[in-house]
Protein backbone atom coordinates (compact mmCIF):
# COMPACT_ATOMS: atom_id res chain seq x y z
CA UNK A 1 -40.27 41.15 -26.92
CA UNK A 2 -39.76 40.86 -23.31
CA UNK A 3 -37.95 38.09 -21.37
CA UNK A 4 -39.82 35.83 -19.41
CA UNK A 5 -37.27 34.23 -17.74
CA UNK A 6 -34.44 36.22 -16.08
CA UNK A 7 -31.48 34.47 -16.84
CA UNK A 8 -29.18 35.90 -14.26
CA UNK A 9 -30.80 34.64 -11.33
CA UNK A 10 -31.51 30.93 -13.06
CA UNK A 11 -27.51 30.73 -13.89
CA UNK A 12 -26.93 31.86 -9.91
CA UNK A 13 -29.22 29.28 -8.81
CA UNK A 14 -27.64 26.40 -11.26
CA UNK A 15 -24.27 27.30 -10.15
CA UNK A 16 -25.33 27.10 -6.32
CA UNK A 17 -26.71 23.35 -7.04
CA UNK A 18 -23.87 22.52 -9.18
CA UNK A 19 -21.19 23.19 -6.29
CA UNK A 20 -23.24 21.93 -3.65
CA UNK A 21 -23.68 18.52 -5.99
CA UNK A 22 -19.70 18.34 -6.63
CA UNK A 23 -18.70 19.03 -3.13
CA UNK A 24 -21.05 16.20 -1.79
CA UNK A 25 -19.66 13.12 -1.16
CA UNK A 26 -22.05 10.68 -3.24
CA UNK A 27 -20.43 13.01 -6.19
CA UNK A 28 -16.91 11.40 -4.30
CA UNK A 29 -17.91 8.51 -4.31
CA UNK A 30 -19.84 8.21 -8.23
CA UNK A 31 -16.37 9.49 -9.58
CA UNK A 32 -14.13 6.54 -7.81
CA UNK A 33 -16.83 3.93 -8.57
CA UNK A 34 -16.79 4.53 -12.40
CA UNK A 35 -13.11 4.89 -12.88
CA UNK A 36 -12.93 1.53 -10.95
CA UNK A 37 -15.47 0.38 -13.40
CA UNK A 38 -13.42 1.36 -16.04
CA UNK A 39 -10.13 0.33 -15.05
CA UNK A 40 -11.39 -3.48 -13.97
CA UNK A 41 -13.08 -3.64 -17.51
CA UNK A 42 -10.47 -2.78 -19.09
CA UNK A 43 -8.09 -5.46 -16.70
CA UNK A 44 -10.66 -8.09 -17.22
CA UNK A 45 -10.57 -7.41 -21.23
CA UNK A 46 -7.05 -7.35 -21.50
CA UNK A 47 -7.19 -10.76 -19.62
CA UNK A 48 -9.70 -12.40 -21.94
CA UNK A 49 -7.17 -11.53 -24.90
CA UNK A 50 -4.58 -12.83 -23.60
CA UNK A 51 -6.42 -15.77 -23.39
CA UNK A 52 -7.81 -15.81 -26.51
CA UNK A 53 -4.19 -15.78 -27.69
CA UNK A 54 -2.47 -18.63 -25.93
C-alpha cells in the first residue's frame, strides 16, 4: 500500500504555521484576554457568594 500523503513535509509545514501563529501578537493578546476572563469571573463569582451569604 503506498502513502498518499507524505507526512514529513505536512508535520514541517504544521510546525511552520504553528510558530508563526504563537509568535503573533493576536496569539498575545487571545492568551491575556481569556485569563482576564477567567480571573474577573471568578472575582465576580466569589462576590455574588459572598452576597448570597450575608
Amino acid at each position: 500500500m503506498y502513502d498518499l500523503i507524505d507526512y514529513t513535509a505536512l508535520v514541517e509545514i504544521v510546525e511552520q504555521f504553528f510558530t508563526m501563529f504563537i509568535n503573533s501578537g493576536f496569539t498575545k493578546g487571545l492568551l491575556v484576554g481569556a485569563s482576564l476572563e477567567l480571573l474577573g469571573y471568578g472575582i465576580f463569582k466569589a462576590v455574588s457568594l459572598i452576597n448570597i451569604n450575608y
